[in-house]
N, C-alpha and C. Protein backbone atom coordinates (compact mmCIF):
# COMPACT_ATOMS: atom_id res chain seq x y z
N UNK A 1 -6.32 24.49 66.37
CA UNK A 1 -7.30 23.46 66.22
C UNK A 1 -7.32 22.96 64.79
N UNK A 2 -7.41 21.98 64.35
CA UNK A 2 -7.15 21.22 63.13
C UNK A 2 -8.49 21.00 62.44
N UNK A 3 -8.33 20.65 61.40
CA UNK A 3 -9.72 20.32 60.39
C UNK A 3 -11.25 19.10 60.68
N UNK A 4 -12.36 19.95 61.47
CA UNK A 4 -13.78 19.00 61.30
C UNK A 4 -13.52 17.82 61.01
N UNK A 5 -14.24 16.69 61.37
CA UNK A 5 -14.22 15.50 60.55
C UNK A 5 -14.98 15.96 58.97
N UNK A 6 -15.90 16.57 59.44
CA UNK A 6 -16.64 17.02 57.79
C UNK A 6 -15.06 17.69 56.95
N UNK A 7 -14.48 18.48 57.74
CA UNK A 7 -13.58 19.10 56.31
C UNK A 7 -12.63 18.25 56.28
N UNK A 8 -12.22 17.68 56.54
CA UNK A 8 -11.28 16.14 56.25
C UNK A 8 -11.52 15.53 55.76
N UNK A 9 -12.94 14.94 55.57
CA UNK A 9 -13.89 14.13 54.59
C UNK A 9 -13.71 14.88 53.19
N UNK A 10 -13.57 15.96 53.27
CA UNK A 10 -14.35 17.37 51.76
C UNK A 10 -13.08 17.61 51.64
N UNK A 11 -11.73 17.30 52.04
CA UNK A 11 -10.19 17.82 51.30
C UNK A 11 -10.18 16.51 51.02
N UNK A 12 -10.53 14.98 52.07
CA UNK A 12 -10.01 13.96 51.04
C UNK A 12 -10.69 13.84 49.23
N UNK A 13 -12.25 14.35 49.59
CA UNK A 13 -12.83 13.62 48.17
C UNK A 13 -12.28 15.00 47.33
N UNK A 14 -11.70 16.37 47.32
CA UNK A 14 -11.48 17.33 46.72
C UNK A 14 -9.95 16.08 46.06
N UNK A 15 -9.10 15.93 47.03
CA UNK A 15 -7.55 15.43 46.30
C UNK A 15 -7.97 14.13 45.51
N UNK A 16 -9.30 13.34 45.85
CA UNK A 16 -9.35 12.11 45.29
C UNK A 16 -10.10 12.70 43.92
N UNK A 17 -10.65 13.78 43.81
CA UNK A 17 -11.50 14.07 42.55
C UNK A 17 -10.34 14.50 41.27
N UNK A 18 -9.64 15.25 42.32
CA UNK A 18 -8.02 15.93 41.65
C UNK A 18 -7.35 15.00 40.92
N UNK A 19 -6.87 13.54 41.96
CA UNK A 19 -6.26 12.82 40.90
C UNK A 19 -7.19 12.13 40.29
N UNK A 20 -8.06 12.09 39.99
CA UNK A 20 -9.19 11.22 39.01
C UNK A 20 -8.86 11.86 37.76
N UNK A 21 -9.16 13.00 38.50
CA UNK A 21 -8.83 14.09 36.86
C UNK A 21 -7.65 14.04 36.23
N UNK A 22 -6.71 13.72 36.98
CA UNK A 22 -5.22 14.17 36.60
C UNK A 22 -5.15 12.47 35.77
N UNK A 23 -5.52 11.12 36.54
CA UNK A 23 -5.13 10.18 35.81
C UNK A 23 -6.26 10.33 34.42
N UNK A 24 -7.28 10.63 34.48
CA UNK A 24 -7.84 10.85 33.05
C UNK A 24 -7.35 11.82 32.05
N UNK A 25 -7.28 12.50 32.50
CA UNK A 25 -6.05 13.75 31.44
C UNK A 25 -4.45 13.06 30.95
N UNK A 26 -4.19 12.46 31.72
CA UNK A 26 -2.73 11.62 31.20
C UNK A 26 -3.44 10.44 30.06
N UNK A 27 -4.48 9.93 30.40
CA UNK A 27 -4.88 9.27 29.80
C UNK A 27 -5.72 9.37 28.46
N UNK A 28 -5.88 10.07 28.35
CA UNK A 28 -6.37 10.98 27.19
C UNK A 28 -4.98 11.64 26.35
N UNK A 29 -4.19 12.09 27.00
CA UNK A 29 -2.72 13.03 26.79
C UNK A 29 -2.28 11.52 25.69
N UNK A 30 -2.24 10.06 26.59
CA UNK A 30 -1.24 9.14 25.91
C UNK A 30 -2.34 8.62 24.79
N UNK A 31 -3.42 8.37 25.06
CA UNK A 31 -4.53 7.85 23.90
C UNK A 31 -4.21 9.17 22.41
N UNK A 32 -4.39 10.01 22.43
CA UNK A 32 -3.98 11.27 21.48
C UNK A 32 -2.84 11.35 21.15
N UNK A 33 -1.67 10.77 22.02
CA UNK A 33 -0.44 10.86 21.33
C UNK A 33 -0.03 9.90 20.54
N UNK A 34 -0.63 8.21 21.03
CA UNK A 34 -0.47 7.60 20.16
C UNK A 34 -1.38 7.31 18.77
N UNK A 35 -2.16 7.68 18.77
CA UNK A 35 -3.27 8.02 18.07
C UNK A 35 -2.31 9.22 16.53
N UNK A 36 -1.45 9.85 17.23
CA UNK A 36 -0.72 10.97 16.23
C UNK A 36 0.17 10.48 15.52
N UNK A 37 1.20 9.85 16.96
CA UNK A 37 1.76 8.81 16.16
C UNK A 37 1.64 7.17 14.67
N UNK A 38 0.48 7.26 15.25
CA UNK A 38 -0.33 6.15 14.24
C UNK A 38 -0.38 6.27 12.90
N UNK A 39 -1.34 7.95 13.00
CA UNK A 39 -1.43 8.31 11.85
C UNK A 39 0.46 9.19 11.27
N UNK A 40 1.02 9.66 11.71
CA UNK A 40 2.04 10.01 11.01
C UNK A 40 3.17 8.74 10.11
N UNK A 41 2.71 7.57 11.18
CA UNK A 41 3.43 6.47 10.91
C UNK A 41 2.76 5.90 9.22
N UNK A 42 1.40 6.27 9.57
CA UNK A 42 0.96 6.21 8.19
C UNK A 42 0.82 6.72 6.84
N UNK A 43 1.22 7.62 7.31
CA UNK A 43 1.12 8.86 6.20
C UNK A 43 2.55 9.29 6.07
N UNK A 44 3.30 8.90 6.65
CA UNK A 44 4.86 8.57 5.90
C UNK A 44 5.51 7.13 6.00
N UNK A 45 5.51 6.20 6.63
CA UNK A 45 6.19 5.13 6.82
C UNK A 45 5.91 3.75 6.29
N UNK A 46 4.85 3.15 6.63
CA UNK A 46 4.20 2.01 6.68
C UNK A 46 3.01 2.49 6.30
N UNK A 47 1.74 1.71 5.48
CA UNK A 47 0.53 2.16 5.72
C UNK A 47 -0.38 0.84 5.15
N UNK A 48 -1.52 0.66 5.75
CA UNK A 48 -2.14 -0.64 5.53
C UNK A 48 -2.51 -0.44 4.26
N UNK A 49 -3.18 -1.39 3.15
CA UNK A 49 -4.09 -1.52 2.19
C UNK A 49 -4.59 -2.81 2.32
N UNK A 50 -5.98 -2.67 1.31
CA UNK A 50 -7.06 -4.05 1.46
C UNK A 50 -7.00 -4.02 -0.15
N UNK A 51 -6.94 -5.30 -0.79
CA UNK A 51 -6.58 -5.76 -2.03
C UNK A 51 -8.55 -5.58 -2.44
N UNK A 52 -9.18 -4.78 -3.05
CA UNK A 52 -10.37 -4.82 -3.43
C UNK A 52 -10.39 -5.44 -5.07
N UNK A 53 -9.47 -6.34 -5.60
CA UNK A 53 -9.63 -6.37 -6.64
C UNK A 53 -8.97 -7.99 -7.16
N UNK A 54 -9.35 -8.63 -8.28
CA UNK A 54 -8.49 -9.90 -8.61
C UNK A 54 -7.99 -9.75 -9.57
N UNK A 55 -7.22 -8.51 -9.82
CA UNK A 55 -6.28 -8.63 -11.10
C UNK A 55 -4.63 -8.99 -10.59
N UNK A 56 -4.63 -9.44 -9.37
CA UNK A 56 -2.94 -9.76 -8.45
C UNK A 56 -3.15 -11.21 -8.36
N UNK A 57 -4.29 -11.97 -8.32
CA UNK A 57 -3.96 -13.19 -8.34
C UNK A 57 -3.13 -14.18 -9.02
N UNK A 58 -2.35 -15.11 -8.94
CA UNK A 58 -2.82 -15.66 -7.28
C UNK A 58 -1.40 -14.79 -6.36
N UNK A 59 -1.40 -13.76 -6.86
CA UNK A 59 -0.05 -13.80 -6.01
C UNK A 59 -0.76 -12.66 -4.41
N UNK A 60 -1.83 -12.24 -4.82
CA UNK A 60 -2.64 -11.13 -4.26
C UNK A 60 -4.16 -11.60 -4.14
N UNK A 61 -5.07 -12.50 -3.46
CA UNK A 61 -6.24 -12.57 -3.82
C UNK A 61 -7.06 -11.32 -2.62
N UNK A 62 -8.45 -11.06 -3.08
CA UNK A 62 -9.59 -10.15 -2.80
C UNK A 62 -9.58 -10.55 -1.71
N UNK A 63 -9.39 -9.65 -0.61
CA UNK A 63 -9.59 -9.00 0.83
C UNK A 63 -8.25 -9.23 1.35
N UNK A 64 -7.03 -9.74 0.41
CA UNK A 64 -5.85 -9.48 1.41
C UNK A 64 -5.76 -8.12 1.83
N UNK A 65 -5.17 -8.21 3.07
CA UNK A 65 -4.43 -7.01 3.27
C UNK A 65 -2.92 -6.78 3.31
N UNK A 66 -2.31 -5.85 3.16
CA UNK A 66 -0.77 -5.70 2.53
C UNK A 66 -0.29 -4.48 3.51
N UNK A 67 0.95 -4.49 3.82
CA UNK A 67 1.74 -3.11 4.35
C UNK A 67 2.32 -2.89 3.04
N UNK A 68 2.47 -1.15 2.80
CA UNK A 68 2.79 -1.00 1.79
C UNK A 68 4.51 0.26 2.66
N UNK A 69 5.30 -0.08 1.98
CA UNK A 69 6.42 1.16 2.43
C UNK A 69 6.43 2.57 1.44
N UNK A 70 5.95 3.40 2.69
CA UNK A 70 6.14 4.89 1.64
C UNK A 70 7.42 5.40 1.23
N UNK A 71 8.52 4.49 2.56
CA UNK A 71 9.53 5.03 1.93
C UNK A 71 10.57 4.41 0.75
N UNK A 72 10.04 3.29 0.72
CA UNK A 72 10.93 2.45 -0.54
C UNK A 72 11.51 3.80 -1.61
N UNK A 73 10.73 4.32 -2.08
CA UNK A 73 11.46 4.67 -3.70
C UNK A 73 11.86 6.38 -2.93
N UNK A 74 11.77 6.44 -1.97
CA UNK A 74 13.05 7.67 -1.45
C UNK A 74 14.36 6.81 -1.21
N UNK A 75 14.69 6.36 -1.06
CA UNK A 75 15.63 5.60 -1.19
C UNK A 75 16.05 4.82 -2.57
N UNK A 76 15.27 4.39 -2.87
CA UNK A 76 15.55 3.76 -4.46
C UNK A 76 14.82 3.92 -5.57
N UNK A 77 14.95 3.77 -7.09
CA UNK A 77 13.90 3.93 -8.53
C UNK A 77 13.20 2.46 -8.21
N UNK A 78 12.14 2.32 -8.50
CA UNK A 78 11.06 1.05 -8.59
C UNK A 78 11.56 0.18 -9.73
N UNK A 79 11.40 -0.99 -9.61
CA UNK A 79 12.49 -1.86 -10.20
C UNK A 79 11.09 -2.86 -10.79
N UNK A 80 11.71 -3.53 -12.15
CA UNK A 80 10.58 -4.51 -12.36
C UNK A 80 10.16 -5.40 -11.70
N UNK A 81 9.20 -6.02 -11.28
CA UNK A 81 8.83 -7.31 -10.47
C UNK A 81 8.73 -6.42 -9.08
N UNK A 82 8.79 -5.31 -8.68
CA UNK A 82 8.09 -4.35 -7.44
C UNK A 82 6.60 -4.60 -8.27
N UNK A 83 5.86 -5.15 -6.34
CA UNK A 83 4.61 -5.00 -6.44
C UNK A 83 4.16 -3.53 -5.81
N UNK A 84 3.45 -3.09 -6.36
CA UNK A 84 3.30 -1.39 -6.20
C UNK A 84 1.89 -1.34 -5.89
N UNK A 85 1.47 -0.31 -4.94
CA UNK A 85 0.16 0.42 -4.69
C UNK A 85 -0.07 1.94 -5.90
N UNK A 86 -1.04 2.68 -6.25
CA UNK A 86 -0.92 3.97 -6.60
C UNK A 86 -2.64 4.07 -6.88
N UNK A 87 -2.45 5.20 -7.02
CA UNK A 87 -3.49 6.03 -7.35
C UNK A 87 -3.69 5.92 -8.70
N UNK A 88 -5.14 5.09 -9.16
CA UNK A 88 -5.72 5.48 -10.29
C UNK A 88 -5.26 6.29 -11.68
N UNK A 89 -5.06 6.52 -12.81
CA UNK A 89 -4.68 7.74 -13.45
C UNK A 89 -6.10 7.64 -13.99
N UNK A 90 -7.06 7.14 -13.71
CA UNK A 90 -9.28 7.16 -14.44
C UNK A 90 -9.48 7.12 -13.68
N UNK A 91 -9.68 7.15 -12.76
CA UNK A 91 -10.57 7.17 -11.58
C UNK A 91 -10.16 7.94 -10.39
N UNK A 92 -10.36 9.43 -10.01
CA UNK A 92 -10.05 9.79 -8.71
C UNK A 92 -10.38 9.53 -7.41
N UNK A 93 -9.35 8.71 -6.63
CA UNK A 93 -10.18 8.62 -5.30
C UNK A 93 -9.85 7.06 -5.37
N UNK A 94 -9.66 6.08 -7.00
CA UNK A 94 -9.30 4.79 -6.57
C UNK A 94 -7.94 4.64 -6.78
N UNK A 95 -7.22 3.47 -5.83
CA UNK A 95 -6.18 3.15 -5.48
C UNK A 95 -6.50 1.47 -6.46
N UNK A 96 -5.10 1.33 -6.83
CA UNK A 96 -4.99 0.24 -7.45
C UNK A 96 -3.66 -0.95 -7.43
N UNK A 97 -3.71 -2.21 -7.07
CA UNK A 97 -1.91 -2.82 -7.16
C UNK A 97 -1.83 -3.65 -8.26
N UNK A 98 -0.67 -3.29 -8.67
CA UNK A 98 -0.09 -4.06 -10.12
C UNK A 98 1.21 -4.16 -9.26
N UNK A 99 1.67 -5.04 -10.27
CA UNK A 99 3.55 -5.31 -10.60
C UNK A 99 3.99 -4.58 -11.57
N UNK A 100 4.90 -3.78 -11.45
CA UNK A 100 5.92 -2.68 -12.41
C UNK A 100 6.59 -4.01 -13.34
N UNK A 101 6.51 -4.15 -14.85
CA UNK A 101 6.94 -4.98 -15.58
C UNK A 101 7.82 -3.87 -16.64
N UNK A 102 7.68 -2.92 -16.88
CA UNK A 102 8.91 -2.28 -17.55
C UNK A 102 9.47 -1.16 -16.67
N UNK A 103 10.60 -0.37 -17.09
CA UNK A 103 10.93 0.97 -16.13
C UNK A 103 10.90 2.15 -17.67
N UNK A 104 11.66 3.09 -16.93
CA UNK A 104 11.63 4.57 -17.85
C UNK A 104 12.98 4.21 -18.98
N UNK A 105 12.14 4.17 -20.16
CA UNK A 105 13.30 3.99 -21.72
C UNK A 105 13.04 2.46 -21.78
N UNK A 106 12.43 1.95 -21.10
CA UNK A 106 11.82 0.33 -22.16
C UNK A 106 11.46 0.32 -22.60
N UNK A 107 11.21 -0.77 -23.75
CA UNK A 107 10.59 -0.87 -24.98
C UNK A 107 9.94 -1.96 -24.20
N UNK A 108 8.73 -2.75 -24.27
CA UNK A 108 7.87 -2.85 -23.56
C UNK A 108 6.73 -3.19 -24.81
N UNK A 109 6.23 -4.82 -25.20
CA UNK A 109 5.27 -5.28 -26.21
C UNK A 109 4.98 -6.44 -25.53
N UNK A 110 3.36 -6.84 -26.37
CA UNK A 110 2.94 -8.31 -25.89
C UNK A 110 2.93 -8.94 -27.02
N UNK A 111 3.16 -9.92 -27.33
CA UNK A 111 2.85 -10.64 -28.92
C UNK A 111 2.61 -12.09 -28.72
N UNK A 112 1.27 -12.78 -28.90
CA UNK A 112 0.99 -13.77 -28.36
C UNK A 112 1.01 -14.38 -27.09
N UNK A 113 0.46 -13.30 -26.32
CA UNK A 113 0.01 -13.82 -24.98
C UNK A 113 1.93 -13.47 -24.33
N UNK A 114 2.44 -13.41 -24.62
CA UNK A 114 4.25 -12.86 -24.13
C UNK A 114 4.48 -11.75 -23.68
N UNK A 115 4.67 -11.12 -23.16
CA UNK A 115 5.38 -10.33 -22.40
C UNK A 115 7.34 -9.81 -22.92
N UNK A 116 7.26 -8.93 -24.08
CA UNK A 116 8.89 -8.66 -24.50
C UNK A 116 9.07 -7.14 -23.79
N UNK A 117 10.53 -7.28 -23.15
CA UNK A 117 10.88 -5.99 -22.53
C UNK A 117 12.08 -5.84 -23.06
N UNK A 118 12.20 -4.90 -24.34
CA UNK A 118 14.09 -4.64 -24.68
C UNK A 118 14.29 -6.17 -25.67
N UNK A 119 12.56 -6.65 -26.24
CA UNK A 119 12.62 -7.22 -27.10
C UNK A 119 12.99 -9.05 -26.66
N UNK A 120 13.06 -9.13 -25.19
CA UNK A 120 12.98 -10.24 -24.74
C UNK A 120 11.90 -10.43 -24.20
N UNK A 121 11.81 -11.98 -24.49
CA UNK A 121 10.44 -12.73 -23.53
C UNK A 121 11.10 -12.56 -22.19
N UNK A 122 9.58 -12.52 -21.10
CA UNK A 122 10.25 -12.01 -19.78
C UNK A 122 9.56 -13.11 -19.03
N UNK A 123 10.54 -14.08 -18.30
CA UNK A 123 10.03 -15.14 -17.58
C UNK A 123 8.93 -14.73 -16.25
N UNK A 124 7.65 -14.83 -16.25
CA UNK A 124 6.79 -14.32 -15.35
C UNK A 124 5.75 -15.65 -14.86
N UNK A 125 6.69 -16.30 -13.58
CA UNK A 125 6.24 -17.60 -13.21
C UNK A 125 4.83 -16.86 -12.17
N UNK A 126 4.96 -15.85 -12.04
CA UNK A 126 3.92 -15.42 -11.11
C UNK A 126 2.48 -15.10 -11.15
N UNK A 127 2.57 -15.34 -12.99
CA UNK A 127 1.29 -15.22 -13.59
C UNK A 127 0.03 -16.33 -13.28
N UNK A 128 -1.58 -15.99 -13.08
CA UNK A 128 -2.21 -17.16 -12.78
C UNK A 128 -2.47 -17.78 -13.74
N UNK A 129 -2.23 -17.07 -14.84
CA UNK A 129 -2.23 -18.03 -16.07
C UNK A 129 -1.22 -17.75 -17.94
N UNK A 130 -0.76 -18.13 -18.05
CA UNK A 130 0.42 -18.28 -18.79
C UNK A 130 0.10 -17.76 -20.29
N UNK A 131 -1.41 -18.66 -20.17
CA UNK A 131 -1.74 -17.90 -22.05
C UNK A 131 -2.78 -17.29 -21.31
N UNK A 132 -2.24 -15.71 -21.18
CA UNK A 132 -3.28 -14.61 -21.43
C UNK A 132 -3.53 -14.32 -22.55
N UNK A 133 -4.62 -13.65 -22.97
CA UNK A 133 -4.50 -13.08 -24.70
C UNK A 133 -4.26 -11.68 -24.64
N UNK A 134 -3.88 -11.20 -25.84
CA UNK A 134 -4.02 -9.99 -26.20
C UNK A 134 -2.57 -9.34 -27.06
N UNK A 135 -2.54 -8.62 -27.65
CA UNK A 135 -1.48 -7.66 -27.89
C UNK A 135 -1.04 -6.43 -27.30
N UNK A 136 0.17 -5.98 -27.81
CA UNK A 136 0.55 -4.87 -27.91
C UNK A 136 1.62 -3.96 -28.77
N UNK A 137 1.44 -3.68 -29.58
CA UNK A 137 2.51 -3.14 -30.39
C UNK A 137 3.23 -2.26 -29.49
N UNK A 138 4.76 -2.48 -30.27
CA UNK A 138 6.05 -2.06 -28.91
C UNK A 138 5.95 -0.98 -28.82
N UNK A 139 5.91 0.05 -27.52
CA UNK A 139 6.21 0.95 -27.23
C UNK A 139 7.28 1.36 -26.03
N UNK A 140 7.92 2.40 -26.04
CA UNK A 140 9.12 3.00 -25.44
C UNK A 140 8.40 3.54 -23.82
N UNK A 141 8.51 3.08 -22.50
CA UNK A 141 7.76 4.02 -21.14
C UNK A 141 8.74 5.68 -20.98
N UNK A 142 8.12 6.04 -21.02
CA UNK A 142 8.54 7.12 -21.08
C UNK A 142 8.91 7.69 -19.93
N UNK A 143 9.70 8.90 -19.82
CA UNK A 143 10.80 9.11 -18.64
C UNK A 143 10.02 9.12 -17.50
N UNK A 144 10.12 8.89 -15.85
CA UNK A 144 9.33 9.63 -15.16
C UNK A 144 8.14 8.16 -14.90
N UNK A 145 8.41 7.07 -15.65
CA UNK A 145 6.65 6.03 -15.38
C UNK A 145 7.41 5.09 -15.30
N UNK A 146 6.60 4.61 -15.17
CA UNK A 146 6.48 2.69 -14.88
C UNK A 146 5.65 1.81 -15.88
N UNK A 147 5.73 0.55 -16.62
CA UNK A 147 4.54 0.06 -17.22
C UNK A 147 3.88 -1.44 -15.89
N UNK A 148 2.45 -0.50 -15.69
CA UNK A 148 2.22 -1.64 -14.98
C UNK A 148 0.91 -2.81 -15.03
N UNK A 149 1.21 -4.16 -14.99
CA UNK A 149 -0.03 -4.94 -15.17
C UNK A 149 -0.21 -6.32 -14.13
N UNK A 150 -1.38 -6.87 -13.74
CA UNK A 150 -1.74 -6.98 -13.23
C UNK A 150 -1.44 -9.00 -13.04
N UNK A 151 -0.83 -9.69 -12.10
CA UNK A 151 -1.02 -10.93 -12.58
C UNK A 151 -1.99 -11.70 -13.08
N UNK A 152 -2.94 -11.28 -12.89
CA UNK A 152 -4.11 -12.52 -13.40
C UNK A 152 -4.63 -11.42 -14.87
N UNK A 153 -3.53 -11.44 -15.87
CA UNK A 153 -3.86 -10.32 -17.19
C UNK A 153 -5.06 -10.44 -17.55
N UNK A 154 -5.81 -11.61 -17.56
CA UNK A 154 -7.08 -11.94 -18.20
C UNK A 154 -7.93 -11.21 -17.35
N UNK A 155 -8.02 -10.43 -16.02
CA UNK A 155 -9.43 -9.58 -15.39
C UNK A 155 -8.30 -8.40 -15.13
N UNK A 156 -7.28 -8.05 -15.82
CA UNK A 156 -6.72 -6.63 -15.21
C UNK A 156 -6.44 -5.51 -16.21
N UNK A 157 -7.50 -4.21 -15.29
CA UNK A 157 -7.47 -3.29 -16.06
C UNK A 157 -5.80 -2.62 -15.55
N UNK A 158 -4.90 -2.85 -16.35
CA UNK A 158 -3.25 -1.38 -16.31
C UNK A 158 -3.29 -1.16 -17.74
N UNK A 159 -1.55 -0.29 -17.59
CA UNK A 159 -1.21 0.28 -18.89
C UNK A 159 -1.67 -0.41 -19.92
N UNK A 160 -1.80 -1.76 -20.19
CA UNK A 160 -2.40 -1.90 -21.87
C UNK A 160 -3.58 -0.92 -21.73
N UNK A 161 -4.78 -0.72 -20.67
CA UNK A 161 -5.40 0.09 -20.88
C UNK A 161 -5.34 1.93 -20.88
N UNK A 162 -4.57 1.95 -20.10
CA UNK A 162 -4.50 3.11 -19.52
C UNK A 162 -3.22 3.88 -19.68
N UNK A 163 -1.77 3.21 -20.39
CA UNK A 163 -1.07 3.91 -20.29
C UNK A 163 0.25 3.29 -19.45
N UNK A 164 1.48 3.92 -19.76
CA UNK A 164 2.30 3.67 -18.39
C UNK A 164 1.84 5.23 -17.45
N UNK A 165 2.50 4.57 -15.96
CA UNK A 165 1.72 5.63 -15.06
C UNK A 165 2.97 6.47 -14.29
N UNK A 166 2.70 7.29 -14.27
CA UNK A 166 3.30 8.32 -13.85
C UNK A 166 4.22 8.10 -12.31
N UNK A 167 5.49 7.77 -12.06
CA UNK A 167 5.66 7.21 -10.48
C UNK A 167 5.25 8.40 -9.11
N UNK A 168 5.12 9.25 -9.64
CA UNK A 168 4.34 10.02 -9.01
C UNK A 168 2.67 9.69 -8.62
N UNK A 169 2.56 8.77 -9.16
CA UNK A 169 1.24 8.56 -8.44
C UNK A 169 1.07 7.29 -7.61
N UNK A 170 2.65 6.49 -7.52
CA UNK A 170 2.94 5.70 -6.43
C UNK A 170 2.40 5.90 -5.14
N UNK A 171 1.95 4.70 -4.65
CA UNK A 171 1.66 5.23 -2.82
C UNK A 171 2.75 5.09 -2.38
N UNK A 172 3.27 3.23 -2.52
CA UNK A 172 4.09 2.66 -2.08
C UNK A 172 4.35 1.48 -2.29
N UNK A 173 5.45 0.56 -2.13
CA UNK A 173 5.67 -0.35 -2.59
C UNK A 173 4.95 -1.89 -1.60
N UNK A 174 4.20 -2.66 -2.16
CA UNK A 174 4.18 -3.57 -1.30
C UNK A 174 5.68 -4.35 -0.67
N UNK A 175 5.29 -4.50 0.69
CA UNK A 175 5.88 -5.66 1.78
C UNK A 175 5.75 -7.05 1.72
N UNK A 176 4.58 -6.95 2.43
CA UNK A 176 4.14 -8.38 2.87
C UNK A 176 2.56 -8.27 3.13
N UNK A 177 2.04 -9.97 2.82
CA UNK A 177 0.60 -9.51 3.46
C UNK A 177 0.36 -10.14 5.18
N UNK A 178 -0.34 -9.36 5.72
CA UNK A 178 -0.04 -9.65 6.88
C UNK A 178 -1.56 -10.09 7.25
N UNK A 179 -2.55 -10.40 6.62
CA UNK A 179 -4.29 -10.75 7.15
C UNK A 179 -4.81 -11.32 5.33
N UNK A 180 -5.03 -12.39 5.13
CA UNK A 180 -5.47 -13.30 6.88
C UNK A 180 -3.94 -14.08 7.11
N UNK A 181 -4.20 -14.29 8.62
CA UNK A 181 -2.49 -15.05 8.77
C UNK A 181 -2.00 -16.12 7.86
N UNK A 182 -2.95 -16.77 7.43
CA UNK A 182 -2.74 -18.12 6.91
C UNK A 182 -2.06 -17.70 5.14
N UNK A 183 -2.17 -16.71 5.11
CA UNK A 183 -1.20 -16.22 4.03
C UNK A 183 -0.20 -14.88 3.95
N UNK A 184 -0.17 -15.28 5.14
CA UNK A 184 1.27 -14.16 5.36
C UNK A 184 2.41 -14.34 4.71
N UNK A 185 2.63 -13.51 3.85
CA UNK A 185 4.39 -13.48 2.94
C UNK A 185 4.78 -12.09 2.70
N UNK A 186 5.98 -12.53 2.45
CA UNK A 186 6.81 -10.99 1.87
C UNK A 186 6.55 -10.77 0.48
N UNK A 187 6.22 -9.44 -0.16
CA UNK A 187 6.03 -9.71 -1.39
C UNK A 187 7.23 -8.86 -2.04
């Protein structure tokens, strides 16, 4: 004799409860995996940043956002005119983007609003403005750094203040900005 209408009713909703469960557990399984993937992608590969600052203008203005590559400088030394992400060397906890304008063993001065690297003026069409002020008596970056400053020199705190910075405290190199669309470029 075969199964009640009642227990036929109570094995269908038992197998229908079964796969409910089973498609929510896959679904959870793929939400968590890509979710792992996301973050690993970020924390080695690609990783977003939000420009909180106007010392990149105009080449960078306040609330772009940028992909930055973690892996650029495993592969290669950071080169002048790399726009770079890093970590603070005053402030723990802030992240900051400049352009790398000298490398390790430049001589590296400002003298009337100029920019000399190895004792040449350094053509920097990217600046928002041309006569910045200020000095710097020449100094040598020392092994291991970068000297970095900011395009719009007139609101940017870098190395004239702080030093050249250590490439160890690189995040990564900017890409491109990808938000808002209407200024999407490679940088």
């Amino acid at each position: 004799m075969g199964p009640t209408g009642e227990q036929a009713e109570g094995e269908k909703k038992t197998k229908g409860s079964r796969r409910a469960i089973r498609i929510l557990i896959e679904i959870v399984v793929i939400v968590a995996a890509a979710f792992a993937i996301a973050m690993l992608v970020q924390a080695f590969i690609i990783k977003p940043f939000t420009v909180h600052q106007v010392s990149m203008k105009p080449t960078l203005l306040e609330g772009d956002r940028i992909l930055l590559s973690r892996l650029t400088y495993h592969f290669r030394d950071p080169e002048a005119g790399d726009v770079v992400v890093f970590h603070s060397p005053l402030h723990e906890g802030e992240d900051l983007v400049k352009r790398i304008v000298a490398l390790a063993g430049d001589r590296v001065a400002i003298s009337a609003g100029d920019l000399y690297v190895n004792g040449v003026a350094v053509d920097e069409r990217y600046l928002l403005s041309a006569d910045f002020g200020g000095e710097l008596r020449e100094q040598v970056v020392p092994e291991g750094h970068v000297f970095v400053m900011g395009d719009n020199r007139d609101e940017s705190g870098d190395s004239r203040l702080f030093g050249p910075i250590s490439t160890d405290l690189i995040i990564g190199g900017a890409l491109c900005i990808y938000w808002p669309v209407g200024r999407w470029k490679g940088l």
